[in-house]
N, C-alpha and C. Protein backbone atom coordinates (compact mmCIF):
# COMPACT_ATOMS: atom_id res chain seq x y z
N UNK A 1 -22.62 -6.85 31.76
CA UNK A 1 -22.88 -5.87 30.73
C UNK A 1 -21.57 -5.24 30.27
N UNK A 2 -20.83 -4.83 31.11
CA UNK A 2 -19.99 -4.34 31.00
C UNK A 2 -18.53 -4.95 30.42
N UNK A 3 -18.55 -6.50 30.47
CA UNK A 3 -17.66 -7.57 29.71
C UNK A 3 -17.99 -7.71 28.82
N UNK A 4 -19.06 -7.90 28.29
CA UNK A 4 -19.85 -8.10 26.94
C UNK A 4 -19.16 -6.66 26.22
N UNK A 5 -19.56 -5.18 26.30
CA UNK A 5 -18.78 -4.44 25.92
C UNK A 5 -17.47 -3.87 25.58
N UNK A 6 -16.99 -4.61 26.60
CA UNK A 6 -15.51 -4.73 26.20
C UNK A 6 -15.09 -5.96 25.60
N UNK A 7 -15.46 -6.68 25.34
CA UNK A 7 -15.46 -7.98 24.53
C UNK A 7 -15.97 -7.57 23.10
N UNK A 8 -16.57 -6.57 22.53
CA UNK A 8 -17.39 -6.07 21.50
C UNK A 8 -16.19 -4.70 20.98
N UNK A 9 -15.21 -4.16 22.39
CA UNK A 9 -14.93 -3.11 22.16
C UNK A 9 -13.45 -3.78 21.50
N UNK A 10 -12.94 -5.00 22.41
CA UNK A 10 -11.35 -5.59 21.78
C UNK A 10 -11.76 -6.71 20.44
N UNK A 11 -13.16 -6.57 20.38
CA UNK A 11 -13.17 -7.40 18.65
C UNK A 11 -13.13 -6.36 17.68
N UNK A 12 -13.91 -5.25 18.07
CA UNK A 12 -13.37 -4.14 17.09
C UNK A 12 -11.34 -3.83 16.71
N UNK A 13 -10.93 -3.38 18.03
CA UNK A 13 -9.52 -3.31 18.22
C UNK A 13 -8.98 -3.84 16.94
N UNK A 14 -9.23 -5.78 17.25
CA UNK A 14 -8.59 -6.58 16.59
C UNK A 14 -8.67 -6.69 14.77
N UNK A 15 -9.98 -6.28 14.60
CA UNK A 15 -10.36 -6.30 13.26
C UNK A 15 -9.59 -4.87 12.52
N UNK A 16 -9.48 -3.57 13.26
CA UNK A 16 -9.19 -2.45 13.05
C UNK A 16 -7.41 -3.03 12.72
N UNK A 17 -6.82 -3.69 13.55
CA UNK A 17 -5.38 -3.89 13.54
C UNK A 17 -5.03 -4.94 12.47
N UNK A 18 -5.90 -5.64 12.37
CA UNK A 18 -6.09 -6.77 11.19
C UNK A 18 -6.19 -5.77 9.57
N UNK A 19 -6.70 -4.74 9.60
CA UNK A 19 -6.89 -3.97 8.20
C UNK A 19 -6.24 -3.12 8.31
N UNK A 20 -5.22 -2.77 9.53
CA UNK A 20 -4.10 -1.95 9.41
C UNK A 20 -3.11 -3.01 8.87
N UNK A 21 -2.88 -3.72 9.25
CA UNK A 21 -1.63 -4.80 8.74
C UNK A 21 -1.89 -4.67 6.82
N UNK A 22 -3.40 -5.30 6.97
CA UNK A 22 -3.45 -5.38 5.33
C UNK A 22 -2.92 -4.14 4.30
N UNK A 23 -3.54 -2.93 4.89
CA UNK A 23 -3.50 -1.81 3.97
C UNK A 23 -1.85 -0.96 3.84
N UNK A 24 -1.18 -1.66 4.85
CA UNK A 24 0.27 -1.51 5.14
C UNK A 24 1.09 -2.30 4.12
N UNK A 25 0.27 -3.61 3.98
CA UNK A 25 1.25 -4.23 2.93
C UNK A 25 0.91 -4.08 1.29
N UNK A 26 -0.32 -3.69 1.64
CA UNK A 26 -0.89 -2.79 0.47
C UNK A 26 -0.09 -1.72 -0.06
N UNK A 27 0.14 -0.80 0.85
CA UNK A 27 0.59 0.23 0.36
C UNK A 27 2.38 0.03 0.31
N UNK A 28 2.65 -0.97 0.75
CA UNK A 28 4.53 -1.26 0.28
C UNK A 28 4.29 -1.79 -1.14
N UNK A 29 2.96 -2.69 -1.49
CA UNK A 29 3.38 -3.27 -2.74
C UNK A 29 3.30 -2.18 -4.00
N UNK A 30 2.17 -0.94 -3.90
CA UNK A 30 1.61 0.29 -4.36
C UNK A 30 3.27 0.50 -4.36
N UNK A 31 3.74 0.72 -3.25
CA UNK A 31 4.94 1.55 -3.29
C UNK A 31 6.03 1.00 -4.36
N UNK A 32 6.43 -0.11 -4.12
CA UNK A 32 7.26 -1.04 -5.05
C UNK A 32 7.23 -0.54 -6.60
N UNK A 33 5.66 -1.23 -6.77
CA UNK A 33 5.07 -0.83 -8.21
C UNK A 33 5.48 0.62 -8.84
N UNK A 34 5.02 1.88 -7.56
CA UNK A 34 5.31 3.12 -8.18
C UNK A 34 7.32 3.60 -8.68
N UNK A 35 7.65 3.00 -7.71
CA UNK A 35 9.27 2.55 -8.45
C UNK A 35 9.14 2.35 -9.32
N UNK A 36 9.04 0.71 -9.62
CA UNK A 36 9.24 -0.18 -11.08
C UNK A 36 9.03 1.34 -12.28
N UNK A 37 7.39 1.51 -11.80
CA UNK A 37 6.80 2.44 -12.73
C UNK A 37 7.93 3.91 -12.96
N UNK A 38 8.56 4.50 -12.15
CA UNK A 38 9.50 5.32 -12.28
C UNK A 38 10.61 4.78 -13.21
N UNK A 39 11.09 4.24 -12.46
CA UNK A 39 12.16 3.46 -13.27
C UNK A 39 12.13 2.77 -14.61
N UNK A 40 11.06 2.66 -15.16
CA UNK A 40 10.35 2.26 -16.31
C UNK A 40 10.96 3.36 -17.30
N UNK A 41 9.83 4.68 -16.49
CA UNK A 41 9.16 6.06 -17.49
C UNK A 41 10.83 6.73 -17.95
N UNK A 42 12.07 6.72 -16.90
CA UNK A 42 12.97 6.69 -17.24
C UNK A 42 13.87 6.13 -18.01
N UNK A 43 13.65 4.71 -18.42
CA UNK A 43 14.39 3.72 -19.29
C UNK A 43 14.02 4.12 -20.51
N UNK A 44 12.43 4.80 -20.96
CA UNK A 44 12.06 5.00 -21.85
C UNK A 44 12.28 6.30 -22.43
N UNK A 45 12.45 7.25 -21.50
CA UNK A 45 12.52 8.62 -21.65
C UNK A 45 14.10 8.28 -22.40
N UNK A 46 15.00 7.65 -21.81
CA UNK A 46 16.47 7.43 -22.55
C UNK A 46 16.45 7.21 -23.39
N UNK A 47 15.46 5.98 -24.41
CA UNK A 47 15.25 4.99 -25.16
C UNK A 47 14.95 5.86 -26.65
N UNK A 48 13.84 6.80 -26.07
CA UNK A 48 13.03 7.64 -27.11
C UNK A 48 13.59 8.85 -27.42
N UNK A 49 14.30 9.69 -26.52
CA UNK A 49 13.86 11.34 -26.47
C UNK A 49 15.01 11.47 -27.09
N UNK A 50 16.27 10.84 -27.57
CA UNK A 50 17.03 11.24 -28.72
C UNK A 50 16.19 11.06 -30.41
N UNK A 51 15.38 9.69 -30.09
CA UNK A 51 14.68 10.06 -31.41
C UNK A 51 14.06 10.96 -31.69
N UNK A 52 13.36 11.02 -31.13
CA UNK A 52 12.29 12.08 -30.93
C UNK A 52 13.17 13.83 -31.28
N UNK A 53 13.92 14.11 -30.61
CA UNK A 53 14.69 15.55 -31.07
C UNK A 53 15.34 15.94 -32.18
């Protein structure tokens, strides 16, 4: 009984560490993106905001 539960308790573990990995590389690519996206809003802010004044 008690192997069976812990056999139930380290498949959880593994699945839990399996969607930590994912949401980790998730959130570097999120991260990346929110750069680009900075670095963007800035190229444009240069691009425009003399016309604009």
């Amino acid at each position: 009984m008690t192997d069976i539960r812990e056999q139930e308790m380290q498949g959880k573990i593994d699945e839990l560490t399996a969607q930590k990995a994912s949401l980790e590389a998730e959130n570097k690519q999120l991260r990346k993106q929110v750069e680009w996206l900075r670095k963007a809003q800035v190229d444009i802010q240069r691009l425009y905001l003399p016309v604009l004044v």
